[in-house]
Protein backbone atom coordinates (compact mmCIF):
# COMPACT_ATOMS: atom_id res chain seq x y z
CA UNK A 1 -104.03 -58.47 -78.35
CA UNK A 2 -104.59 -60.89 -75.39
CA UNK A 3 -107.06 -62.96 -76.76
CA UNK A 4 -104.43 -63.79 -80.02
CA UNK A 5 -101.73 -64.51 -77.12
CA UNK A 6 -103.84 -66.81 -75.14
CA UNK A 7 -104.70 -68.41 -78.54
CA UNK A 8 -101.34 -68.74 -79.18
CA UNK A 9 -100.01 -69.82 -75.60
CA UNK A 10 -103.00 -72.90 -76.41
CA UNK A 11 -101.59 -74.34 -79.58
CA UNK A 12 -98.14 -74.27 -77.61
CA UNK A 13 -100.25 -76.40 -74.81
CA UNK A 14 -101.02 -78.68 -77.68
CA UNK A 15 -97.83 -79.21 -79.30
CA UNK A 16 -98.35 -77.35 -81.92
CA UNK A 17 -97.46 -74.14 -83.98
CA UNK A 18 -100.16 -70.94 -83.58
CA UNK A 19 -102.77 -71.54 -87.28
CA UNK A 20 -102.48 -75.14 -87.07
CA UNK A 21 -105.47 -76.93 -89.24
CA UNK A 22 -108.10 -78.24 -87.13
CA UNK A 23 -107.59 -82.24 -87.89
CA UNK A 24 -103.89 -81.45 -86.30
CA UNK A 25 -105.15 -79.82 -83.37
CA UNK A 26 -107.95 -82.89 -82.56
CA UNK A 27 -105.36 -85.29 -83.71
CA UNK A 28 -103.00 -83.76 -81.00
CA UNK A 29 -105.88 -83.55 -78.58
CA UNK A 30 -106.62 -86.84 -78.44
CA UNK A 31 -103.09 -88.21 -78.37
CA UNK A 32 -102.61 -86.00 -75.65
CA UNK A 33 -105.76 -87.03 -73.79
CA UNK A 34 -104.69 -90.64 -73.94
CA UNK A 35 -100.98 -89.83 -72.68
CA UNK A 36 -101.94 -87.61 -69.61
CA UNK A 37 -105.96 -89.06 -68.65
CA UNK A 38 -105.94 -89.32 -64.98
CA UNK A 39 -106.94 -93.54 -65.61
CA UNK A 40 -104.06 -94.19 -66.61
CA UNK A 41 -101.85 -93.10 -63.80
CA UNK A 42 -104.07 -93.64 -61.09
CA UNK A 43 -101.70 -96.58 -59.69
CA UNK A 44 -98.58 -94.37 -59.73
CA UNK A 45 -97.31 -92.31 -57.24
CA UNK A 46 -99.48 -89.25 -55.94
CA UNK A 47 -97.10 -87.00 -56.85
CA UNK A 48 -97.14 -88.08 -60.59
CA UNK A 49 -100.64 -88.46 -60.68
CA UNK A 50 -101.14 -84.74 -59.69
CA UNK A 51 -98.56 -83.84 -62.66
CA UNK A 52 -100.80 -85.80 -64.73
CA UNK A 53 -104.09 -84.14 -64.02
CA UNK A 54 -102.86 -81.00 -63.64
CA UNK A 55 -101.42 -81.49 -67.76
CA UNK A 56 -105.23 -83.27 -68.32
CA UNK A 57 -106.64 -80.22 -67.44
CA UNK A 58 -104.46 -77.97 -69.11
CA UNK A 59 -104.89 -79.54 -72.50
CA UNK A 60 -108.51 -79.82 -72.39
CA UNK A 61 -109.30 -76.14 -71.28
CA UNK A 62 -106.64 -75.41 -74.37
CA UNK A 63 -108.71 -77.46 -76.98
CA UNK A 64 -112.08 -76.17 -75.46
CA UNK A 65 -110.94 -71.97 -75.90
CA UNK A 66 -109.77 -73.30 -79.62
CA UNK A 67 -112.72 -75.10 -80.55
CA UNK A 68 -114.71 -72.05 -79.21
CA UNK A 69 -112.60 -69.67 -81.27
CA UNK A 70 -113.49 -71.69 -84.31
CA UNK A 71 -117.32 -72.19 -83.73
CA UNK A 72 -117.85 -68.06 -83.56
CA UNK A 73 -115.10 -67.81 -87.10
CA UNK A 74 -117.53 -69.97 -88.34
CA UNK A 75 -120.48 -68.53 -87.50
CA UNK A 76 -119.45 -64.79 -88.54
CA UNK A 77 -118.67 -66.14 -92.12
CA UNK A 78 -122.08 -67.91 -92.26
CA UNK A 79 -123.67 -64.19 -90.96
CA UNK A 80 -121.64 -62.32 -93.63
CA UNK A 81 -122.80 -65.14 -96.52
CA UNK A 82 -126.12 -65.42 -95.77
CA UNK A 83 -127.07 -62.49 -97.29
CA UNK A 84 -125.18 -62.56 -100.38
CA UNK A 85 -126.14 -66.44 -101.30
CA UNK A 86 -130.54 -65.13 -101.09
CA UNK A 87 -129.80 -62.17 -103.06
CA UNK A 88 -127.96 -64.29 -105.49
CA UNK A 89 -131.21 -66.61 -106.09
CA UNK A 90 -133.86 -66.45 -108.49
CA UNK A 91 -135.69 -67.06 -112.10
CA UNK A 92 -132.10 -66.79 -113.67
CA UNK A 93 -130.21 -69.28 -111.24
CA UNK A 94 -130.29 -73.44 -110.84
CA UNK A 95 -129.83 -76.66 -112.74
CA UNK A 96 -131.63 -74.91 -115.79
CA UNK A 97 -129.96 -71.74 -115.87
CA UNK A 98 -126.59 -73.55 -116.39
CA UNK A 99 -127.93 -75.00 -119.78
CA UNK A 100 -126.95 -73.87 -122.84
CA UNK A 101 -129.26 -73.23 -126.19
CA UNK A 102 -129.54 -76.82 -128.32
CA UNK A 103 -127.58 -79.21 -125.88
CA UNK A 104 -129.71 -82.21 -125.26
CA UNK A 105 -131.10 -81.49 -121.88
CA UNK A 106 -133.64 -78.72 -123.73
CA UNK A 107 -134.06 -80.89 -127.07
CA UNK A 108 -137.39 -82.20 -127.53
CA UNK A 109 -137.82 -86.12 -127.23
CA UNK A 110 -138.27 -87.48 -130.10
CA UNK A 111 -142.13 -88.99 -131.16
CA UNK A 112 -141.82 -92.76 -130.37
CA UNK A 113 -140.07 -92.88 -127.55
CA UNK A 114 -142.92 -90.59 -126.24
CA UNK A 115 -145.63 -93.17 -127.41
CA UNK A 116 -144.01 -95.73 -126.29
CA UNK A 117 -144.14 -93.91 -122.41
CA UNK A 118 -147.60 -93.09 -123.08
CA UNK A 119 -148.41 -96.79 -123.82
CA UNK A 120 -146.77 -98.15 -120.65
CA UNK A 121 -148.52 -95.20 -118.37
CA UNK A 122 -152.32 -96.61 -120.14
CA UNK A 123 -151.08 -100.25 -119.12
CA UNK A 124 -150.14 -99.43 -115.69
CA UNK A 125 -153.30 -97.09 -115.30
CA UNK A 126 -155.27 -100.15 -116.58
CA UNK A 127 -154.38 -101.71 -113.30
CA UNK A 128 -154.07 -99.38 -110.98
CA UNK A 129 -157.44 -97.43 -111.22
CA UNK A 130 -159.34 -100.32 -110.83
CA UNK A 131 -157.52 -101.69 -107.63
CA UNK A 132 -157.86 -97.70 -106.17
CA UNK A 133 -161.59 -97.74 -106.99
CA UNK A 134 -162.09 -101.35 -105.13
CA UNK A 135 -160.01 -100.08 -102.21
CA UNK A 136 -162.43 -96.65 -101.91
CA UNK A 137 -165.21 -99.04 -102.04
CA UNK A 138 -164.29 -101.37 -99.40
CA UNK A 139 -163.42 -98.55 -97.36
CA UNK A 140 -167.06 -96.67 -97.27
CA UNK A 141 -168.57 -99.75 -96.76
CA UNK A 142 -166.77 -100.68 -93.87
CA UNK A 143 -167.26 -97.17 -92.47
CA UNK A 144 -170.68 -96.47 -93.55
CA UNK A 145 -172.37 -97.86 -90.19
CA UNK A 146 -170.11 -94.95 -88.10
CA UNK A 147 -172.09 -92.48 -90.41
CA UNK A 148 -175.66 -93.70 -88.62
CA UNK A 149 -174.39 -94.70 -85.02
CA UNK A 150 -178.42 -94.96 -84.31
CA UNK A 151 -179.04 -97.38 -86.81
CA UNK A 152 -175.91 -99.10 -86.86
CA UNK A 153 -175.81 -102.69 -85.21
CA UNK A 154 -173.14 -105.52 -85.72
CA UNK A 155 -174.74 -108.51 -83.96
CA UNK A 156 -171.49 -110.82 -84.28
CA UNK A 157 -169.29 -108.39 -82.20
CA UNK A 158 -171.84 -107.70 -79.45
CA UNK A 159 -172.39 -109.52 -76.33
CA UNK A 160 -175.45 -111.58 -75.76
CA UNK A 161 -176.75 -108.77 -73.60
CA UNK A 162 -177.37 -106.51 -76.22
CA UNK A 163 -178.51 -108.17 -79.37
CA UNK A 164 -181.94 -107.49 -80.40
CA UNK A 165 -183.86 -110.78 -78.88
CA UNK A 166 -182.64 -109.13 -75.38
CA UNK A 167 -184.73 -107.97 -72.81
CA UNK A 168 -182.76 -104.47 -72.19
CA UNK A 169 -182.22 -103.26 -76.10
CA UNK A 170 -185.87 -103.46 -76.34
CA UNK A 171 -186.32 -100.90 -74.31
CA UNK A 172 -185.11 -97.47 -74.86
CA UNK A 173 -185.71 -95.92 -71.15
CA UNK A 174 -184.47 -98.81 -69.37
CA UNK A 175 -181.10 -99.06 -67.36
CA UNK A 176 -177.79 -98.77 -69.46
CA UNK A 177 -176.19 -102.83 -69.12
CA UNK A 178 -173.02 -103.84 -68.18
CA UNK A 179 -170.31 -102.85 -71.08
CA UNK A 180 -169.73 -106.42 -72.74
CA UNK A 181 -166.40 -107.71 -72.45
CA UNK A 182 -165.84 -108.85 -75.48
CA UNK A 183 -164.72 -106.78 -79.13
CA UNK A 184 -167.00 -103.44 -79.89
CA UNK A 185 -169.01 -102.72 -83.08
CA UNK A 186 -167.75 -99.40 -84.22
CA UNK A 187 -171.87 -98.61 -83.31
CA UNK A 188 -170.99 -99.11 -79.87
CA UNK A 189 -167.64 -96.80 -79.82
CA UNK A 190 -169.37 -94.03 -80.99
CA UNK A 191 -172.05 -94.51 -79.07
CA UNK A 192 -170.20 -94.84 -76.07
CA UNK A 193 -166.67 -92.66 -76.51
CA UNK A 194 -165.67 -92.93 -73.03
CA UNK A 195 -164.07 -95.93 -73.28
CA UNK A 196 -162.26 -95.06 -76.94
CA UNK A 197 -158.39 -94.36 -76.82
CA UNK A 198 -156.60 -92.77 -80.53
CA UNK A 199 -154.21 -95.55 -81.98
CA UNK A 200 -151.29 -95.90 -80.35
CA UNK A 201 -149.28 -93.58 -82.76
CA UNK A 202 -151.63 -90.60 -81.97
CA UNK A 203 -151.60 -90.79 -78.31
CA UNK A 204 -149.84 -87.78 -76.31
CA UNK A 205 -146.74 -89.08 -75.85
CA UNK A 206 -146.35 -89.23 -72.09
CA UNK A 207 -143.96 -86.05 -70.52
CA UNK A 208 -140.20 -86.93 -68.92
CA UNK A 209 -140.87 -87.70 -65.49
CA UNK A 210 -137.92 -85.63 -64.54
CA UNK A 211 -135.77 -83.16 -66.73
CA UNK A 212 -132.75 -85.38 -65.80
CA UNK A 213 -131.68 -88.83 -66.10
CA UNK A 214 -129.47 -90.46 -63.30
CA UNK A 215 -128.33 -93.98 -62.62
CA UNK A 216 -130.87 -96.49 -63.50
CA UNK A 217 -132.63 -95.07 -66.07
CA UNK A 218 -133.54 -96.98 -68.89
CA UNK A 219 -132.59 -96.18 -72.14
CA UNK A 220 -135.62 -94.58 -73.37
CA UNK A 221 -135.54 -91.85 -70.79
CA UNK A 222 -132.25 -91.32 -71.87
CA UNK A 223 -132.86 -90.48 -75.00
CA UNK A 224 -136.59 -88.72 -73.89
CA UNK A 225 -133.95 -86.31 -72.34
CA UNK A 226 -130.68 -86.10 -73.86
CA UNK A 227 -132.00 -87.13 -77.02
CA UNK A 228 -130.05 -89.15 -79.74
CA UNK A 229 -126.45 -90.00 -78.77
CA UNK A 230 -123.38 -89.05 -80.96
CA UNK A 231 -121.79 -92.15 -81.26
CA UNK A 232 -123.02 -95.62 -79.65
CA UNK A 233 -120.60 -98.50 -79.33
CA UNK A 234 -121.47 -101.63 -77.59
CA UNK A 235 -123.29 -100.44 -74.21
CA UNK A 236 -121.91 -97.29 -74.09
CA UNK A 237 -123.19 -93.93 -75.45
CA UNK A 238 -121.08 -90.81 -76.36
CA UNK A 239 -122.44 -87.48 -76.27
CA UNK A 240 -120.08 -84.88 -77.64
CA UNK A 241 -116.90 -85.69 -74.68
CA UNK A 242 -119.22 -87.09 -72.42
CA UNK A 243 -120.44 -90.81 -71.83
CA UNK A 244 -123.15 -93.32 -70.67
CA UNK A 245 -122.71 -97.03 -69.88
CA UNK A 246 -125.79 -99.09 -69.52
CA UNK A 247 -126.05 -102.55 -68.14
CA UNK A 248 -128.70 -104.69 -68.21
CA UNK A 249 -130.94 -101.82 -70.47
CA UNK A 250 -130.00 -99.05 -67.68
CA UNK A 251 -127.15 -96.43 -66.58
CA UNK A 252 -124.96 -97.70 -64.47
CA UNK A 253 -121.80 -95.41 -65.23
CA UNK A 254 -121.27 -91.81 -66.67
CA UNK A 255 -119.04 -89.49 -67.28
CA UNK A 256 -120.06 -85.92 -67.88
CA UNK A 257 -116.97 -84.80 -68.57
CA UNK A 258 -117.88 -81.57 -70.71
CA UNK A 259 -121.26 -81.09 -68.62
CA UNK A 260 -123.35 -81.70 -71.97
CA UNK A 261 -125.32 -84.42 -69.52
CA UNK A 262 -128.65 -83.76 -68.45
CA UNK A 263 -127.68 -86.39 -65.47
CA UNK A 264 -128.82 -85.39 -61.57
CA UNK A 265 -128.54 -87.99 -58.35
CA UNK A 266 -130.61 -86.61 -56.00
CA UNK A 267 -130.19 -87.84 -52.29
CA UNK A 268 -132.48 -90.44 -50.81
CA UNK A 269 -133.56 -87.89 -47.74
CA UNK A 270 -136.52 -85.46 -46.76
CA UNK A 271 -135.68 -82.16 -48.83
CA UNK A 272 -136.06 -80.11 -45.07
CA UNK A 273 -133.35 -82.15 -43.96
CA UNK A 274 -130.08 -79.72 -42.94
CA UNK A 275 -127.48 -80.29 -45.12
CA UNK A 276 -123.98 -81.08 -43.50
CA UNK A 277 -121.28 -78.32 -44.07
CA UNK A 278 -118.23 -80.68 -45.00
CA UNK A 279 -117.93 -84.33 -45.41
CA UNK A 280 -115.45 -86.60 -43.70
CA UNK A 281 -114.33 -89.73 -43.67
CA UNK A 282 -117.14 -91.99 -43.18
CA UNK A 283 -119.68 -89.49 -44.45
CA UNK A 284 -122.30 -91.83 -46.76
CA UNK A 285 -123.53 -91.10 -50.10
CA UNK A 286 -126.69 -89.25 -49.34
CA UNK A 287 -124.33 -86.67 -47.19
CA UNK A 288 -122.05 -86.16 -50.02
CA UNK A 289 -124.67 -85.58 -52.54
CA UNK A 290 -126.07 -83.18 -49.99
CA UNK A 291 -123.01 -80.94 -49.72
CA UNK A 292 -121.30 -81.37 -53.27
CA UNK A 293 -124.37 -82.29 -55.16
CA UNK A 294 -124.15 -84.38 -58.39
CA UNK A 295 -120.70 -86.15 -59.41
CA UNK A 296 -119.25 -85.32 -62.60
CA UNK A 297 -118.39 -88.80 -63.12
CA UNK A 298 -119.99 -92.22 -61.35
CA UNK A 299 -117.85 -95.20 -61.97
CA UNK A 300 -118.84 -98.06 -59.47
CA UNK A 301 -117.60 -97.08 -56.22
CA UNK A 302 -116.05 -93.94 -57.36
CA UNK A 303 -117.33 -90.86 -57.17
CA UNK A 304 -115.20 -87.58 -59.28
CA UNK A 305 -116.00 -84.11 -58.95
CA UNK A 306 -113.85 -82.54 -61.56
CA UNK A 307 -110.38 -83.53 -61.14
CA UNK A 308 -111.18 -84.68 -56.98
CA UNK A 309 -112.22 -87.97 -56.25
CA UNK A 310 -114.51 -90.11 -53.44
CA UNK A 311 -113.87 -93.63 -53.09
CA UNK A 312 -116.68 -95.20 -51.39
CA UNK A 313 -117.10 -98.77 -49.47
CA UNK A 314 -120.17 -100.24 -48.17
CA UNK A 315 -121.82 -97.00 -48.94
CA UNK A 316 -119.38 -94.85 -46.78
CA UNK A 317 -116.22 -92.45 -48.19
CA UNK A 318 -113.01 -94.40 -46.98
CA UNK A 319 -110.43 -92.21 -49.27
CA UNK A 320 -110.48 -89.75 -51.29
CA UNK A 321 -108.10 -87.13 -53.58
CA UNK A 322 -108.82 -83.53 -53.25
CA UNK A 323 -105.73 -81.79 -54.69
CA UNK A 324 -107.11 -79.58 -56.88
CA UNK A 325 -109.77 -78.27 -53.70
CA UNK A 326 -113.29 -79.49 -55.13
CA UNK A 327 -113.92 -80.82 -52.25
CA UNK A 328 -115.61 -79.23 -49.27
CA UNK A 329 -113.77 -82.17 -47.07
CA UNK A 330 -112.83 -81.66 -43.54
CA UNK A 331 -110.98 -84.01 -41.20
CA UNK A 332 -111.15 -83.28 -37.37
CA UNK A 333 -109.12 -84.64 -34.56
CA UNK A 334 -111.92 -86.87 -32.16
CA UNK A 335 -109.82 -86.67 -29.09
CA UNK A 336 -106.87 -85.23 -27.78
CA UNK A 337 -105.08 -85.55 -24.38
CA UNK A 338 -104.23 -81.59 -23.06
CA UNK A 339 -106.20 -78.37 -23.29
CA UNK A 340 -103.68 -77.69 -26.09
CA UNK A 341 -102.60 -79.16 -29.50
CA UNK A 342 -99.03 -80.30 -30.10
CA UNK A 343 -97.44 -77.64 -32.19
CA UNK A 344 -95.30 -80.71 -34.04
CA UNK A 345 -95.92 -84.43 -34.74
CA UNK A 346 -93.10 -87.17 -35.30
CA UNK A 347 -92.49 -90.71 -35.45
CA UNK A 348 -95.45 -92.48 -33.57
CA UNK A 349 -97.74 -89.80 -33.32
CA UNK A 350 -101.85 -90.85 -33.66
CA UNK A 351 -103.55 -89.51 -36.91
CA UNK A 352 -105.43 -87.27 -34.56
CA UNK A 353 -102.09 -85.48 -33.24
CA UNK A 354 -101.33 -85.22 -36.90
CA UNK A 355 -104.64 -83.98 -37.76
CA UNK A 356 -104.65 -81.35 -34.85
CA UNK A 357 -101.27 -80.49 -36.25
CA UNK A 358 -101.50 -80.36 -39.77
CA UNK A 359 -105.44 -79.79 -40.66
CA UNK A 360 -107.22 -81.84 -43.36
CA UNK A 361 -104.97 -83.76 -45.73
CA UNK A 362 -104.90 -83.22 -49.21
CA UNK A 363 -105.77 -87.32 -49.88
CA UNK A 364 -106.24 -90.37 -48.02
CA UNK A 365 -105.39 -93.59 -49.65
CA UNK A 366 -105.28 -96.22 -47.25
CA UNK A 367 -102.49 -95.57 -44.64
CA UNK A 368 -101.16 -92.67 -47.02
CA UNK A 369 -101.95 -89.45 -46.44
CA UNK A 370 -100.77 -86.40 -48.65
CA UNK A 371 -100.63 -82.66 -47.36
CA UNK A 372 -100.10 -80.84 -50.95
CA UNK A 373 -96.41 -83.04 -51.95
CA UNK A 374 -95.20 -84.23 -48.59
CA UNK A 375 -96.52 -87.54 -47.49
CA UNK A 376 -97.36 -89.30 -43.71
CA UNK A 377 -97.55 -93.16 -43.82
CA UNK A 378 -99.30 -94.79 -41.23
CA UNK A 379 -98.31 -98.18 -39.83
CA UNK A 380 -101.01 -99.92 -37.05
CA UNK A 381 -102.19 -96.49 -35.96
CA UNK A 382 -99.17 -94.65 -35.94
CA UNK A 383 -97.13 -92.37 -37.76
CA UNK A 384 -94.40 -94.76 -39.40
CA UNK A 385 -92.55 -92.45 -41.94
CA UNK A 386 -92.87 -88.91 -43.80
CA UNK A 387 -91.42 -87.38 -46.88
CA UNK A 388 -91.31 -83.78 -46.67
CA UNK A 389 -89.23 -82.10 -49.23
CA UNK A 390 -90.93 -78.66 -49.26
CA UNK A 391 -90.97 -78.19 -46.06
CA UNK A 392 -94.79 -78.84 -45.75
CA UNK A 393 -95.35 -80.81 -42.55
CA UNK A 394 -94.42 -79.57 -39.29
CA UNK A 395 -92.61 -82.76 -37.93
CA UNK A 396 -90.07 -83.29 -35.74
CA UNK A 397 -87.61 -86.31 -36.18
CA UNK A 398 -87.36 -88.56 -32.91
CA UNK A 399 -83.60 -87.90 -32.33
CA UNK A 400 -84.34 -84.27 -31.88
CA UNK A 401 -87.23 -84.42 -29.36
CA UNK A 402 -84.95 -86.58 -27.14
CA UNK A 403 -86.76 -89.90 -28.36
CA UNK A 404 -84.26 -92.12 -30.22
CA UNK A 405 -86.33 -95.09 -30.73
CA UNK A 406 -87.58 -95.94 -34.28
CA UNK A 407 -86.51 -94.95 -37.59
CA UNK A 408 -87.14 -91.09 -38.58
CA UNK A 409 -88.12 -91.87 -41.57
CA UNK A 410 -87.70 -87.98 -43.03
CA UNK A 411 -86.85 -87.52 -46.35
């Protein structure tokens, strides 16, 4: 019974009535997708934006428990099928068993339409035997001097060490020469194989270097490794919900967004290196790949782990959005005046009293910072205003500390 609810509490997600026919349900999908992707409110409030993802991610785990529900339907009725469609074949089934006695797919053809086939079958044969016999010839003449390498000589592709007026052919025992550097005889290729390499077509084909691509890799290892895209338009390659963008012949975005990437960024430092436990502001790229590993999605200076985010500049994190905790982040307070930390903050306070107070915000964008919905904005170094509706921050307006000067700001 749960797994029909749950079914059914997904279609709801989707818009749509429990049974409905899977072009609705990707037709609803993807109108959803484009309404609530995280892109397209990334310059709206935080608050909204965290609505948005929040939906994003509810109706994409929706279509992904649907679309899995389907794929084992599908393959149970395939199971169940299977059987019955091999027992069904043999002498009495096909094209010919659906023919009835005397139409004209059994009658004979009549006598001179037959001669006149046979005539045009001597005609072509005329021609064709003759060229196949000339092309057999040519062919074991040309390789009839492989068949006696010690015999074999062809004194217009050897060097002028080696032809027969020389000095060291004359003479069996005598020291092998130089190889010539011109074109071999096919004598001298199987006399000497070392040097001999299969056409180009029957050569090993090299191995991946790696099992994973990652960014600039050229197209070729691409596909040596996540083989032949879905759907290619322009530079960019789609692999099921996932995509590649190339520039200049090699990755420079992706977006693994169902994790059907074989994609890895691995960080440019010794492996016996000790991995930090959190990253901070200011933490570069090689420390973040060393604590959260490979980003989901790589788009210039942004890095996404899921639904969290890492804005980077000059190689260092300067903001980031970690509301839905895929982050290991961690944001500590460098200095503080007193053996103990303010139990409150308010108008004016450093970001390091806040910090002491409040702990690690839940984003930093610019002079914004975000603990879950409530907000601290920063003006040269100093708290400026809050909005705390929930009750979130522990703040303290100026007026009731004593301090009258500046605006509260509260909301």
């Amino acid at each position: 019974m749960a797994p029909y609810v749950l079914l059914e509490a997904d279609f709801r997600a989707l818009g749509l009535e429990p049974g409905a026919k899977p072009s609705e349900v990707k037709q609803a999908y993807r109108a959803l997708v484009k309404q609530w992707h995280p892109d397209r409110h990334h310059s709206e409030p935080y608050e909204t934006k965290a609505f948005a993802e929040k939906k994003f991610r509810e109706i994409d785990e929706a279509y992904r428990r649907i679309s899995r529900s389907w794929a084992k339907t599908v393959r149970l009725a395939a199971g169940r099928a299977g059987g019955g469609h091999r027992r069904a074949a043999g002498p009495g089934t096909g094209p010919q068993a659906d023919q009835r006695p005397g139409t004209k797919a059994q009658a004979t053809p009549a006598p001179p339409i037959r001669a006149k086939n046979d005539k045009r079958l001597f005609a072509g044969a005329k021609i064709v035997v003759p060229v196949l016999l000339l092309a057999t010839a040519i062919f074991i003449l040309t390789q009839l001097p492989s068949f006696f390498p010690d015999n074999a000589v062809d004194t217009e592709t050897l060097s002028p060490q080696t032809v027969e007026h020389s000095p060291e052919a004359k003479e069996p025992n005598s020291p092998k020469p130089p190889e010539a550097t011109g074109p071999q005889s096919s004598a001298d290729l199987t006399a000497n194989p070392s040097p001999v390499s299969p056409p180009a077509l029957l050569q090993p084909q090299p191995e991946a270097p790696s099992a994973f691509f990652t960014l600039g890799s050229t197209t070729s290892e691409v596909i040596g490794i996540q083989g032949t895209p879905s759907r290619v338009q322009g530079q960019t390659w789609t692999y099921g919900l996932s995509e590649i963008q190339f520039r200049n012949g090699r990755v420079a975005k992706f977006n693994n967004f169902d994790g059907s990437l074989r994609v890895r960024m691995a960080p440019g430092v010794s492996e016996d290196s000790v991995p930090p436990a959190y990253i901070t502001i200011g933490s570069s790229e090689e420390e973040v790949l060393l604590v959260q590993g490979t980003p989901t999605r790589v788009d210039g200076d942004k890095w996404s782990y899921g639904f969290s985010e890492l804005v980077f500049k000059n190689g260092r994190v300067v903001e980031y959005d970690n509301y839905f905790g895929s982050l290991k982040m961690r944001l500590l307070p460098s200095s503080l005046s007193g053996a103990e930390p303010p139990k409150n903050f308010t108008i004016g306070s450093t970001p390091d009293e806040v910090l002491a107070v409040q702990g690690t915000p839940s984003a930093i964008h610019g002079n914004r910072w975000s603990f879950d919905f409530a907000i601290v904005i920063f003006r040269d170094g100093k708290v400026h205003g809050v909005t705390s509706s929930d009750g979130t921050l522990r703040f303290i307006a100026p007026e009731e500390t004593g301090n009258a000067k500046g605006p509260s700001g509260s909301g």
